[in-house]
N, C-alpha and C. Protein backbone atom coordinates (compact mmCIF):
# COMPACT_ATOMS: atom_id res chain seq x y z
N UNK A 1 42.56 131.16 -86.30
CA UNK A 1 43.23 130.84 -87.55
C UNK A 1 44.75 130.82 -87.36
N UNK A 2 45.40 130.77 -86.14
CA UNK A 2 46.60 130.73 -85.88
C UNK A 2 46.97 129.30 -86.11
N UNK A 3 48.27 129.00 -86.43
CA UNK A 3 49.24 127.49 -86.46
C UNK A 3 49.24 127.01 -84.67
N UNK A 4 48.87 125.71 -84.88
CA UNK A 4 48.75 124.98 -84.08
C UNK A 4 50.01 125.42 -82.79
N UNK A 5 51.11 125.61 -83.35
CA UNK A 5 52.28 126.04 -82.53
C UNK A 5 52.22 127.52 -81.57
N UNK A 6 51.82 128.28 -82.67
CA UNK A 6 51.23 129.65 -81.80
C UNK A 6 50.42 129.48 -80.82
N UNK A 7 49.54 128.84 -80.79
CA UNK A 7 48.26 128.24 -80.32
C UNK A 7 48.69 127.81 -78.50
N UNK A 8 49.69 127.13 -78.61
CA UNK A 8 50.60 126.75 -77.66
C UNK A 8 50.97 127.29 -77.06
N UNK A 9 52.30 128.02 -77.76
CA UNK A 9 52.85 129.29 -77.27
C UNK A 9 51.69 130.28 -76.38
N UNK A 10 50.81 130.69 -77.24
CA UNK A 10 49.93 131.91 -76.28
C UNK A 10 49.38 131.37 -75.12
N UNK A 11 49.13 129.66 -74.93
CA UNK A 11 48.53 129.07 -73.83
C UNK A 11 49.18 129.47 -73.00
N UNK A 12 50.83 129.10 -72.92
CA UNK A 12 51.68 128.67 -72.20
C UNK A 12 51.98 130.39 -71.95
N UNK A 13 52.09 131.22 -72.54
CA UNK A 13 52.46 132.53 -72.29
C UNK A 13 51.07 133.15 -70.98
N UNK A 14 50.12 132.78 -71.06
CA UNK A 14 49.09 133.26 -70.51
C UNK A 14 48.92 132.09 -69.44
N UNK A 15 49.49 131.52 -69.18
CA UNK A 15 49.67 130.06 -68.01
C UNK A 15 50.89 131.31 -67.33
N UNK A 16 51.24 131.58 -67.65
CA UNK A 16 52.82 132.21 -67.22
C UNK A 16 52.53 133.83 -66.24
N UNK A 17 51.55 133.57 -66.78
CA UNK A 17 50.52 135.36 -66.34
C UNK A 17 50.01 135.15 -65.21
N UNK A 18 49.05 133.90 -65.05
CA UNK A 18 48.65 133.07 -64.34
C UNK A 18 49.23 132.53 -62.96
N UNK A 19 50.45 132.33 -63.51
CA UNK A 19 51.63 131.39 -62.61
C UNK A 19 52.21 133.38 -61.74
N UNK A 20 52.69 133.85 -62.41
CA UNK A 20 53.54 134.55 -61.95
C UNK A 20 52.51 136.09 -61.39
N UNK A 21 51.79 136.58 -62.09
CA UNK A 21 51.08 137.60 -61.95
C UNK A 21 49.83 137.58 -61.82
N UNK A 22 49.47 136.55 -60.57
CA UNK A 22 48.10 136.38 -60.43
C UNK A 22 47.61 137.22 -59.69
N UNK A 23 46.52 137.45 -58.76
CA UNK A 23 46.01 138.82 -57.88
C UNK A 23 46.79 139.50 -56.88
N UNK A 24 47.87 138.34 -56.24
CA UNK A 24 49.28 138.95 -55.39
C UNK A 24 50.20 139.68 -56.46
N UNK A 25 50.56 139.40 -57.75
CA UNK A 25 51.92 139.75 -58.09
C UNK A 25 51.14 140.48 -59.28
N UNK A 26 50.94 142.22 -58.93
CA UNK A 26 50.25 142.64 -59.85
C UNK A 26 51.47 143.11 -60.43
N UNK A 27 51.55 142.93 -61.94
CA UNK A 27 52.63 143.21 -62.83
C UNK A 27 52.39 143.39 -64.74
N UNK A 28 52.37 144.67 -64.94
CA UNK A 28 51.88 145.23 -65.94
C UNK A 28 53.50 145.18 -67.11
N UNK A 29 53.13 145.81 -68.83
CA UNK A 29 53.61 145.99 -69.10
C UNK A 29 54.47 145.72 -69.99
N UNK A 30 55.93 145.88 -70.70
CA UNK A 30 56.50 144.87 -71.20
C UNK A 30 57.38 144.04 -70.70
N UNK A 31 58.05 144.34 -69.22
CA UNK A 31 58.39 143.63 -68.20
C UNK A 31 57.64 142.14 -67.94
N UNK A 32 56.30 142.44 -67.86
CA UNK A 32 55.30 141.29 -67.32
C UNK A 32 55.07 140.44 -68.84
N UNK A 33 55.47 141.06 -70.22
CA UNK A 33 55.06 140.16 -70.82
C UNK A 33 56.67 139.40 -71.48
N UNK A 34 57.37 140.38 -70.67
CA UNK A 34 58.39 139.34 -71.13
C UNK A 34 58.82 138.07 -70.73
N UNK A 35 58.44 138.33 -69.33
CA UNK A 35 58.41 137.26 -68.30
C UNK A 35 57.23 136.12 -68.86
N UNK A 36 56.43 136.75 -69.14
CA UNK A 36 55.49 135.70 -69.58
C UNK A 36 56.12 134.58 -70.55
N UNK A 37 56.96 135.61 -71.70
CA UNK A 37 56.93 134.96 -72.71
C UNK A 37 58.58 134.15 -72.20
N UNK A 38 59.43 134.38 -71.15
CA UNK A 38 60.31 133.76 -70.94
C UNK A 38 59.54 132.12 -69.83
N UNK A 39 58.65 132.28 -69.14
CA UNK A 39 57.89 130.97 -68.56
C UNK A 39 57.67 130.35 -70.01
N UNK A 40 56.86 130.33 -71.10
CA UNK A 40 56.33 129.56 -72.12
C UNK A 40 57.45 129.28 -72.55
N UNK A 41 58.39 129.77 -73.09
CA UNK A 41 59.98 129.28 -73.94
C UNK A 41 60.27 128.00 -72.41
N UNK A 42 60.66 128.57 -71.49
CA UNK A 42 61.07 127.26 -70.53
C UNK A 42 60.09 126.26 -70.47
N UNK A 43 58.59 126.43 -70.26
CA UNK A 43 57.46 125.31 -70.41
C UNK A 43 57.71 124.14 -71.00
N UNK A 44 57.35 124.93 -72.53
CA UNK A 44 57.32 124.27 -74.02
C UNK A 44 58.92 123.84 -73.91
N UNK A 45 59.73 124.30 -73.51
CA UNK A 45 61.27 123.97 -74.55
C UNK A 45 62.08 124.24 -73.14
N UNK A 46 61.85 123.03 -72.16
CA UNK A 46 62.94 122.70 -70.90
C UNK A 46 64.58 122.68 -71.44
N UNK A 47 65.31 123.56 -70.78
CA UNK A 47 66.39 123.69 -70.84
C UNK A 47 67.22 122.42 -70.90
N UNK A 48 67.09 121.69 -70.16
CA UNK A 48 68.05 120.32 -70.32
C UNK A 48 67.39 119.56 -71.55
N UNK A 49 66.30 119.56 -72.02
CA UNK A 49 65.98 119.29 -73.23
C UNK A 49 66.74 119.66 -74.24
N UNK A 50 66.59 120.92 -74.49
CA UNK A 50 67.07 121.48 -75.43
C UNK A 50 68.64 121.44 -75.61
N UNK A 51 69.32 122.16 -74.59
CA UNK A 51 70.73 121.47 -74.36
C UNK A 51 71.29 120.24 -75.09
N UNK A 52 70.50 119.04 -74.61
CA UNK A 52 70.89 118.01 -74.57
C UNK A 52 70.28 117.38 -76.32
N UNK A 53 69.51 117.90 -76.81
CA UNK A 53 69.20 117.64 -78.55
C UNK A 53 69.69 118.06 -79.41
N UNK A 54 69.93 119.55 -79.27
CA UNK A 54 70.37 121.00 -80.17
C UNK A 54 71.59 121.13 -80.19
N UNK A 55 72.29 121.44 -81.39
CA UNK A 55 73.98 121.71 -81.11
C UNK A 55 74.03 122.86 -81.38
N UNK A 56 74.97 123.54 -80.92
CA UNK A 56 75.20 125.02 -80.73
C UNK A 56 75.75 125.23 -82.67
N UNK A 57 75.65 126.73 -82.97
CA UNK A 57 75.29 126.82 -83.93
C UNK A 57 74.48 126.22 -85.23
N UNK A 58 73.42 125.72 -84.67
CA UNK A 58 72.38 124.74 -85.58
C UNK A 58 72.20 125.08 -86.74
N UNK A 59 72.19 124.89 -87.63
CA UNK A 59 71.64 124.67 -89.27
C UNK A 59 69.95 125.06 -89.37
N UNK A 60 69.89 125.88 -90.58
CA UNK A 60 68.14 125.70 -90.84
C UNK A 60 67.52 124.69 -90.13
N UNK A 61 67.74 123.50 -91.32
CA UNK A 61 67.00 122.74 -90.94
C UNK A 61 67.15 121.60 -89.95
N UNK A 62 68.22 121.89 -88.88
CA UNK A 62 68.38 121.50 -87.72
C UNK A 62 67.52 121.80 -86.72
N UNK A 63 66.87 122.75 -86.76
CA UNK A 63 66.24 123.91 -85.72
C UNK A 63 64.64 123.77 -86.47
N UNK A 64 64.72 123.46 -87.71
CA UNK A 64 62.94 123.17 -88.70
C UNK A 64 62.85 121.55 -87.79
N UNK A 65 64.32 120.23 -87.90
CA UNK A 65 64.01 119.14 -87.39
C UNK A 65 62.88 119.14 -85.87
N UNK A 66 64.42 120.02 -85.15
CA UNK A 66 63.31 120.41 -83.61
C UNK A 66 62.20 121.19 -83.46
N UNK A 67 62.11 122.03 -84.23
CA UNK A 67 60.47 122.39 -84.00
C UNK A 67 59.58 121.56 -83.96
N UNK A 68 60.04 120.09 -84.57
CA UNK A 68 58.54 119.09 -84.50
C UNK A 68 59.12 118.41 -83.07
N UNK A 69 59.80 118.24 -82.41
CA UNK A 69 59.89 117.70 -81.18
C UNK A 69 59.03 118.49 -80.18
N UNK A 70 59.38 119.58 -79.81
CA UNK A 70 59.03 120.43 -78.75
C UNK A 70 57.22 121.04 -79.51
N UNK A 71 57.20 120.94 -80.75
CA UNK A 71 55.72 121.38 -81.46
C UNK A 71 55.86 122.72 -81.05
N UNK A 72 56.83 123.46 -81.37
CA UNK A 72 56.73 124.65 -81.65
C UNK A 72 57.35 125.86 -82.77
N UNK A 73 57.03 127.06 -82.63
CA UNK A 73 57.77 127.19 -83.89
C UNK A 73 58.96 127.19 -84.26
N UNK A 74 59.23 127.17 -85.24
CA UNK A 74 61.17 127.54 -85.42
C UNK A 74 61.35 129.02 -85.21
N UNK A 75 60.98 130.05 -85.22
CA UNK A 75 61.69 130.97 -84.44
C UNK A 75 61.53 131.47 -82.59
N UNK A 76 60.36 130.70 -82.54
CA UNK A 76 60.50 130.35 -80.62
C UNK A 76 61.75 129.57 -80.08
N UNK A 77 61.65 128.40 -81.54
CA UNK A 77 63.01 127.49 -81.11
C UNK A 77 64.15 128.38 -80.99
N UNK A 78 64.37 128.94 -82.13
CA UNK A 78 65.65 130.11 -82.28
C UNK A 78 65.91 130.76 -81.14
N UNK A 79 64.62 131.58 -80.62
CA UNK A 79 64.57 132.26 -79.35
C UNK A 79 65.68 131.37 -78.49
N UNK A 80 64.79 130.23 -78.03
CA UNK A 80 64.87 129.67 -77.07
C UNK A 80 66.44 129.22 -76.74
N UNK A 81 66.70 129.04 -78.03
CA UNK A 81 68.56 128.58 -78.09
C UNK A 81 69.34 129.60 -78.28
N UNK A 82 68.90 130.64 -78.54
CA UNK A 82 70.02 131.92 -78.47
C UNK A 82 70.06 131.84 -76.40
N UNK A 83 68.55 131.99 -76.01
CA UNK A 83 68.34 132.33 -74.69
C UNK A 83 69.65 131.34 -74.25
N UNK A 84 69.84 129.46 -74.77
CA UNK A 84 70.52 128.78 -73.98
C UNK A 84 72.07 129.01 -74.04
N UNK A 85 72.20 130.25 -75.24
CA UNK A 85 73.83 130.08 -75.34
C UNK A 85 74.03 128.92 -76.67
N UNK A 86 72.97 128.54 -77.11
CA UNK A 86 73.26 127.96 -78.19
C UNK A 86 73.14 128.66 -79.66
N UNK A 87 72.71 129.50 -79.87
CA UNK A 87 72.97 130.77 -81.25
C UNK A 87 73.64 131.63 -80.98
N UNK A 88 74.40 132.47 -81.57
CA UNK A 88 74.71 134.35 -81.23
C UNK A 88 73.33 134.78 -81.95
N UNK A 89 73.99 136.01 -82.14
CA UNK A 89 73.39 137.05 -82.73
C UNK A 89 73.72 137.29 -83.79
């Protein structure tokens, strides 16, 4: 019963588990799931993508526009553009 976007996200987060912490790279924790969840933000939402669409300090519904590009949510997006140097805090 999750939004199609979550749906994504957890693929790509558990692709990331996969990718990085498979039977060689045993890695527990919130370390391992941060990493996870930093592979799915780069997956879903490639840095020169984002860069290159998003303007630094974005508007609501600048950041609601791009969530339908990348099909994810608007606060992954948020994530993802604070991560690029494109939001503060």
């Amino acid at each position: 019963m999750k939004p199609v976007e979550r749906g994504r996200f957890d693929a790509a987060h558990e692709l990331g588990h996969l990718v990085m912490h498979g039977s060689d790279h045993q890695c527990t924790g919130p370390e391992a799931e941060r990493q996870a969840n930093d592979f799915a933000s780069a997956f879903l939402m490639p840095a020169s993508s984002v860069l290159g669409r998003m303007p630094a300090g974005a508007h609501v519904d600048q950041v609601i526009s791009g969530k339908r590009i990348w099909k994810v949510s608007a606060m992954a997006l948020t994530y993802r553009m604070h991560d690029l140097g494109l939001l503060t805090d």
